[in-house]
N, C-alpha and C. Protein backbone atom coordinates (compact mmCIF):
# COMPACT_ATOMS: atom_id res chain seq x y z
N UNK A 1 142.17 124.82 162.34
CA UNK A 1 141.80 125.51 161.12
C UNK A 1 140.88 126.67 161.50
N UNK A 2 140.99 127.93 161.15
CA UNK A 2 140.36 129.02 161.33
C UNK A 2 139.36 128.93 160.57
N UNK A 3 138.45 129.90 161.07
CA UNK A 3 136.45 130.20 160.73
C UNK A 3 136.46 130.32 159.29
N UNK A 4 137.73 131.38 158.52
CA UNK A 4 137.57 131.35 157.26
C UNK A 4 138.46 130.56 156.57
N UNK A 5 139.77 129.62 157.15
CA UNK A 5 139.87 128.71 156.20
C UNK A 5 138.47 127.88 156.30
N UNK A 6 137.65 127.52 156.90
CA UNK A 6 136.88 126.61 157.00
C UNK A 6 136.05 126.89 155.85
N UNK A 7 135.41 128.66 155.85
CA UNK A 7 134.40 128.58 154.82
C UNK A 7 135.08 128.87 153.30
N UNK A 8 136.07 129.09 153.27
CA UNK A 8 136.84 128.81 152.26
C UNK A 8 136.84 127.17 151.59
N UNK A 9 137.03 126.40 152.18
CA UNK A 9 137.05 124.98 151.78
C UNK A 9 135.39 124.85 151.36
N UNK A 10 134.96 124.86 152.25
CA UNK A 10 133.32 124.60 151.58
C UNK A 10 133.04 125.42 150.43
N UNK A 11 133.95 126.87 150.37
CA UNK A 11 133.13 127.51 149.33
C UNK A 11 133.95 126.56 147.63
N UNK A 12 135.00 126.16 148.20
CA UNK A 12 136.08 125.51 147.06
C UNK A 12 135.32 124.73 146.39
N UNK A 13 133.90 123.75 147.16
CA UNK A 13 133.20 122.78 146.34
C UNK A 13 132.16 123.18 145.60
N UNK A 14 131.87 124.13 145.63
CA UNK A 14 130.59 125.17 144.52
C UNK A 14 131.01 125.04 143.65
N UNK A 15 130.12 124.96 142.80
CA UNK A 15 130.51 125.26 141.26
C UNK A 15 131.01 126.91 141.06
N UNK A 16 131.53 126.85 140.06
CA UNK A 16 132.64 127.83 139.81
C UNK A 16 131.67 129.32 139.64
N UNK A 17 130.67 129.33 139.26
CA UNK A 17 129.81 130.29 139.41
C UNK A 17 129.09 130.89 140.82
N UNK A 18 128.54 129.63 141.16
CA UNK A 18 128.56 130.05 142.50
C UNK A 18 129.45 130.88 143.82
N UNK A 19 130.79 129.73 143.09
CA UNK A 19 132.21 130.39 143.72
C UNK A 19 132.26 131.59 143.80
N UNK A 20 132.22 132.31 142.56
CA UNK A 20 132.50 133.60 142.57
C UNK A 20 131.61 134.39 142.80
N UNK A 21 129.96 134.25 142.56
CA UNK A 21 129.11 135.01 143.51
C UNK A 21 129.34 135.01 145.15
N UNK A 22 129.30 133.61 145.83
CA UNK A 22 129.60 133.80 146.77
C UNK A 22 131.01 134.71 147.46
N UNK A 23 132.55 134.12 146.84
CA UNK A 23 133.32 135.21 146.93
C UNK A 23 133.13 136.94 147.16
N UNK A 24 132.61 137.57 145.98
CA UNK A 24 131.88 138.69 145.98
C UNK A 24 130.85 138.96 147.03
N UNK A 25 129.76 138.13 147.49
CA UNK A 25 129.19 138.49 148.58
C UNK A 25 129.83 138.33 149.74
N UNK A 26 130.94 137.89 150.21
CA UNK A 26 131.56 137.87 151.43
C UNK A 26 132.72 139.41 151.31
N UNK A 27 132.73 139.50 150.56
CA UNK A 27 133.54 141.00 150.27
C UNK A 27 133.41 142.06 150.91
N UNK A 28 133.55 143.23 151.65
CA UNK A 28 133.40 144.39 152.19
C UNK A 28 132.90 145.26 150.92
N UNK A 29 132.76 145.65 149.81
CA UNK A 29 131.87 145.84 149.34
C UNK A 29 130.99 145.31 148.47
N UNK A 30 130.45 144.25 149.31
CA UNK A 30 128.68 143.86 149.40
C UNK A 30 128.19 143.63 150.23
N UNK A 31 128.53 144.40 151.16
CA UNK A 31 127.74 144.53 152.82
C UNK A 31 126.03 144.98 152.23
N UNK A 32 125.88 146.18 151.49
CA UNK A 32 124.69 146.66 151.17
C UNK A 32 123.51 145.73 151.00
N UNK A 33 124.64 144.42 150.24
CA UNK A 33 123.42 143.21 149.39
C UNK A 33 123.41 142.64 150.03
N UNK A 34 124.26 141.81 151.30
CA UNK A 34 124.62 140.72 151.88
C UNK A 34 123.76 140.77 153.08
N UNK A 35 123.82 141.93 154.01
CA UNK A 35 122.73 142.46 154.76
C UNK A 35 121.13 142.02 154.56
N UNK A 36 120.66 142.78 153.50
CA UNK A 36 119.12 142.31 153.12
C UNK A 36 118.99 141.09 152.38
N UNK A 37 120.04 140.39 152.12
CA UNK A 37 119.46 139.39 151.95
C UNK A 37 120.11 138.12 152.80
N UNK A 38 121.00 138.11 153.81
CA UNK A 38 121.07 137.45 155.05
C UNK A 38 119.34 137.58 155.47
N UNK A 39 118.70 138.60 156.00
CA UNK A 39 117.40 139.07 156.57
C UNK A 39 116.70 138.40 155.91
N UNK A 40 116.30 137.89 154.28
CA UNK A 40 115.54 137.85 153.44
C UNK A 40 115.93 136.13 153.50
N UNK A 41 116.67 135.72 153.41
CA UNK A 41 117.26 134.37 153.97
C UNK A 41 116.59 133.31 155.05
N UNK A 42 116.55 134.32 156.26
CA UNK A 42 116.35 133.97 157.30
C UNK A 42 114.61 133.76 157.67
N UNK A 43 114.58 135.20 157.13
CA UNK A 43 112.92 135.36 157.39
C UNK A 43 111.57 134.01 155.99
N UNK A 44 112.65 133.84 155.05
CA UNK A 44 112.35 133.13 154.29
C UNK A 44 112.28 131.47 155.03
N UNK A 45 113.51 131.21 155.64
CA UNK A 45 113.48 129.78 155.90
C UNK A 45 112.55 129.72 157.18
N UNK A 46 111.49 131.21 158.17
CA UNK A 46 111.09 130.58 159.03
C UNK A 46 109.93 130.42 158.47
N UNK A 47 109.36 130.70 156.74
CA UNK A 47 108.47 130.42 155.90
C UNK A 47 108.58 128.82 155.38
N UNK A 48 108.92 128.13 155.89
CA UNK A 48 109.45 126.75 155.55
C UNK A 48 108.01 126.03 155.33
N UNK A 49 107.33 126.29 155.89
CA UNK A 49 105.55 125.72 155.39
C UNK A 49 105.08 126.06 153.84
N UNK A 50 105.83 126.76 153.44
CA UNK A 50 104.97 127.04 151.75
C UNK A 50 106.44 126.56 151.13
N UNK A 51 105.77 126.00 150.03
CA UNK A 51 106.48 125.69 149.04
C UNK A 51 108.12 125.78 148.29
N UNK A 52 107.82 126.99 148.18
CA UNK A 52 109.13 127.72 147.88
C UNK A 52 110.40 128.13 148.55
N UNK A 53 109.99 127.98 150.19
CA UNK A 53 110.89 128.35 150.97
C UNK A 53 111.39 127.11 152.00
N UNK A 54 112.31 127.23 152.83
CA UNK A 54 112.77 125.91 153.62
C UNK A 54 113.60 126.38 154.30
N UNK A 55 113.89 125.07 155.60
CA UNK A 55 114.43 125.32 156.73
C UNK A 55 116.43 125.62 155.93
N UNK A 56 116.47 124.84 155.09
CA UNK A 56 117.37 125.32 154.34
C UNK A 56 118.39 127.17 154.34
N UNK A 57 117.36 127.71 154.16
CA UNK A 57 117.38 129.03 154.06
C UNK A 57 118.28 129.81 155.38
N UNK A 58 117.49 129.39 156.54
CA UNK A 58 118.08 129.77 157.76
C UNK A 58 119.85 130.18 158.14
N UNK A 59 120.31 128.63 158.15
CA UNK A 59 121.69 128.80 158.00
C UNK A 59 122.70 129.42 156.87
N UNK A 60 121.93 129.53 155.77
CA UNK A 60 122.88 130.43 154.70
C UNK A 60 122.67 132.10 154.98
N UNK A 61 121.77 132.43 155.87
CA UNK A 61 121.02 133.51 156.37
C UNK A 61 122.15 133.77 157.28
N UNK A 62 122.14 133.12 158.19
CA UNK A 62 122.84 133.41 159.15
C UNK A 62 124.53 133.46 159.14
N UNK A 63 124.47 132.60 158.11
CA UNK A 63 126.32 132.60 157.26
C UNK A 63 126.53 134.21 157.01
N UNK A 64 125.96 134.55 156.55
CA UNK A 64 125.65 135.98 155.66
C UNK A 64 126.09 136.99 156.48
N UNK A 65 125.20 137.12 157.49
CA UNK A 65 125.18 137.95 158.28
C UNK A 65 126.20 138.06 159.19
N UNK A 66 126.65 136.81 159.38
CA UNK A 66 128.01 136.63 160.61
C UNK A 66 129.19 137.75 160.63
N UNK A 67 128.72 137.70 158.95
CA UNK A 67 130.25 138.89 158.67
C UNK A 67 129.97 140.62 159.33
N UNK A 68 128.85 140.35 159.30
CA UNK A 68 128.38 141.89 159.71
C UNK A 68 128.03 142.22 161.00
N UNK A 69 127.05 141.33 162.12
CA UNK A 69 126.68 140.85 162.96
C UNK A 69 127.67 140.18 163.90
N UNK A 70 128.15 140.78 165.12
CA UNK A 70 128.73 139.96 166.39
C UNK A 70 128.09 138.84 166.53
N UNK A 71 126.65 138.94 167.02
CA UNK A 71 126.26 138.20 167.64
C UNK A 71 125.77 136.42 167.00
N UNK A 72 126.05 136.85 165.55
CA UNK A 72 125.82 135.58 164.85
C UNK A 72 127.33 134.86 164.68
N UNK A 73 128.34 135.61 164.63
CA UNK A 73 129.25 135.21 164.75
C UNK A 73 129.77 133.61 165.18
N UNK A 74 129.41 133.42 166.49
CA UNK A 74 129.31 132.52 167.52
C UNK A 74 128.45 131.18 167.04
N UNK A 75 127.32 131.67 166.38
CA UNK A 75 126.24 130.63 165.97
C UNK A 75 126.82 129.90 164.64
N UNK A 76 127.37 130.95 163.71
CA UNK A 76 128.36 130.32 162.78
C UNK A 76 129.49 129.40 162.68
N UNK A 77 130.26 129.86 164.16
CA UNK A 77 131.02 129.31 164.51
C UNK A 77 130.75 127.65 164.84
N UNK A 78 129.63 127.64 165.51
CA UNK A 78 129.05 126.43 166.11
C UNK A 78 128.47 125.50 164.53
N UNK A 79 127.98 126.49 164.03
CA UNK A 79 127.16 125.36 162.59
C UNK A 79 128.58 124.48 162.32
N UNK A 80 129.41 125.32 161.81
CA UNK A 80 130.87 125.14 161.05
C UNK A 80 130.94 123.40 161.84
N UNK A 81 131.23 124.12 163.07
CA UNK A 81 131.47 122.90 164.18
C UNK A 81 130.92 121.53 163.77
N UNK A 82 129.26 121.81 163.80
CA UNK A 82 128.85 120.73 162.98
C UNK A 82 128.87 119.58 162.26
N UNK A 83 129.18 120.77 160.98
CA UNK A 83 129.31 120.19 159.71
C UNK A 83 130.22 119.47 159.98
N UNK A 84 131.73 120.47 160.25
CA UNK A 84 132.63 119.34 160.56
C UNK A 84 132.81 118.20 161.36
N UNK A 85 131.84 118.05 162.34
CA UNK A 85 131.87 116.64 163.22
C UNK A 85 131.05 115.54 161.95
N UNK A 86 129.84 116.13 161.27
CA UNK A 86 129.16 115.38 160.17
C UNK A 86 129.42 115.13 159.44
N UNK A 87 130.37 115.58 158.70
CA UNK A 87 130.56 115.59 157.03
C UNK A 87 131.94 116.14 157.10
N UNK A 88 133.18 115.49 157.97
CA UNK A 88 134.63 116.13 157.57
C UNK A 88 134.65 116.25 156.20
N UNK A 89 134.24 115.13 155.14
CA UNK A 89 135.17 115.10 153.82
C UNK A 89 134.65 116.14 153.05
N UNK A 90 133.27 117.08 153.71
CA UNK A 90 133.46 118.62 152.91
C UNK A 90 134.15 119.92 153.04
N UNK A 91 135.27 119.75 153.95
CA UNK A 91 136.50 120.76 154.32
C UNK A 91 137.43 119.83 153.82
N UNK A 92 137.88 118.76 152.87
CA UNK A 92 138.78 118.13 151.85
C UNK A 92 138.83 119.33 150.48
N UNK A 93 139.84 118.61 150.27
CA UNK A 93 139.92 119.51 148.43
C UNK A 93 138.99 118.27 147.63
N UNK A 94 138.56 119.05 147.04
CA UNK A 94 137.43 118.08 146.07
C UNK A 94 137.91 117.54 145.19
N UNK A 95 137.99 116.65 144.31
CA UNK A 95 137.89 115.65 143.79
C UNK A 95 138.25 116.22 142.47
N UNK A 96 139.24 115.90 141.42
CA UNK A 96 139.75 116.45 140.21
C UNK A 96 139.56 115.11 138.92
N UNK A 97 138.29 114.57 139.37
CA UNK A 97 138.08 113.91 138.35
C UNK A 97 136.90 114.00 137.65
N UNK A 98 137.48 114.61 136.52
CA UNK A 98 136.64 115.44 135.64
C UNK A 98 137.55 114.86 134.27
N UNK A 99 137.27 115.46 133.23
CA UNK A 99 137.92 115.59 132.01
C UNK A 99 137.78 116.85 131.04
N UNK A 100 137.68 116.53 130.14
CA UNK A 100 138.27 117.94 129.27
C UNK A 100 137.18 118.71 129.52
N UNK A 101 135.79 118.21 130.00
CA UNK A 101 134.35 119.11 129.72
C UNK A 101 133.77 119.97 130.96
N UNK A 102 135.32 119.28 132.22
CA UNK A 102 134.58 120.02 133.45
C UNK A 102 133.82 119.45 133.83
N UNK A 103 132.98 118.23 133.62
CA UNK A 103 131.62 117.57 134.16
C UNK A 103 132.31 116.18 134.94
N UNK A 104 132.78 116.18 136.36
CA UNK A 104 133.14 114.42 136.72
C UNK A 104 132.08 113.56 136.40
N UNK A 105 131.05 113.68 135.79
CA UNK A 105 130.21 112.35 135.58
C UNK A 105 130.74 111.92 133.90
N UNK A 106 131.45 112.37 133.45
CA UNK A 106 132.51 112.51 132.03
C UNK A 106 133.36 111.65 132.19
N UNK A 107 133.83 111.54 133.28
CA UNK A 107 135.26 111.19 133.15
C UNK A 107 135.30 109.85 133.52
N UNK A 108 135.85 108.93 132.14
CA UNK A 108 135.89 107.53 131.94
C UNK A 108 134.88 107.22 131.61
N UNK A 109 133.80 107.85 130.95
CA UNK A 109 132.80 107.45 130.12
C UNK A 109 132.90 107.46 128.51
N UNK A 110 132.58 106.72 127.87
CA UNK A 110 132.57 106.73 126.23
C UNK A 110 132.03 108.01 125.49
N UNK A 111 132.57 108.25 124.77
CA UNK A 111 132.25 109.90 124.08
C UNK A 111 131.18 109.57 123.98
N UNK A 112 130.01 109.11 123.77
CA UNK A 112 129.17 109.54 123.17
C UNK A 112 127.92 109.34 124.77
N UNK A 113 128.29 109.12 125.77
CA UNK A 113 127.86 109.04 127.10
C UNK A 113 127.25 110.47 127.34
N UNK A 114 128.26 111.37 126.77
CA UNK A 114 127.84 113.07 127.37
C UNK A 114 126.83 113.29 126.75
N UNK A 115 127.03 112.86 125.24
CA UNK A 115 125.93 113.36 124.21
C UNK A 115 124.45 112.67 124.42
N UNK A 116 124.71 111.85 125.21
CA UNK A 116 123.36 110.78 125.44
C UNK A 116 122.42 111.44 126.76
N UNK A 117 124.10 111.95 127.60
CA UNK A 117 123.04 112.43 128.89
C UNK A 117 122.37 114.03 128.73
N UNK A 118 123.00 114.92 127.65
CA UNK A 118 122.48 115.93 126.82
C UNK A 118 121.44 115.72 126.55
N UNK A 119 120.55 114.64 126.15
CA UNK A 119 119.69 114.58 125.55
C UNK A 119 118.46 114.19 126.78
N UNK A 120 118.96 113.43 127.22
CA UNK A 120 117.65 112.50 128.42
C UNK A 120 118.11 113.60 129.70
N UNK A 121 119.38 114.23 130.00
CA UNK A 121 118.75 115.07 131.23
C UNK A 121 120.13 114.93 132.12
């Protein structure tokens, strides 16, 4: 499986919003955005001591940039590697159990389950 079927499958499990931001930032035109904030990413997750920021940050930094950057290329390549030795079943097609509302925690629950978890969270 090639580098971008790979991040293709992972991007398949985002929510559908995400999907399509991310889509758009892997695009040739959003190099402009994708750039400073790969940088802003990176430099953020080596802020991982305060609050707001985390080691998290790093590798979506470096995802970013791969497209633009040779030399991250390789390092991307290797995360991918990773994941996939850790977590095959997130390069699977995800899971289509949902129901009419789009939410799988819906599906096969009693109507009034959604309206309950609406309320408490």
């Amino acid at each position: 499986m090639s580098e971008s079927d790979r991040i293709d499958r992972l991007m398949e499990r985002l929510p559908r919003a995400a999907r399509t931001a991310s889509r758009w930032l892997r695009g040739p035109q959003a190099r402009w955005v994708r750039v400073p904030a790969g940088l802003l990413l990176i430099v953020g997750g080596l802020l991982f001591i305060l609050p707001l920021f985390g080691l998290w940050m790093v590798p979506l930094g470096v995802i970013l940039l791969a497209d633009d950057i040779a030399a991250f290329r390789q390092l991307r390549e290797r995360m991918l590697d990773m994941i996939e030795r850790h977590r095959p079943q997130w390069f699977t097609a995800p899971a289509a159990n949902t129901d009419e509302t789009g939410d799988p925690r819906d599906a096969g629950q009693p109507a009034d389950a959604k309206e309950r978890r609406d309320w408490t969270g």
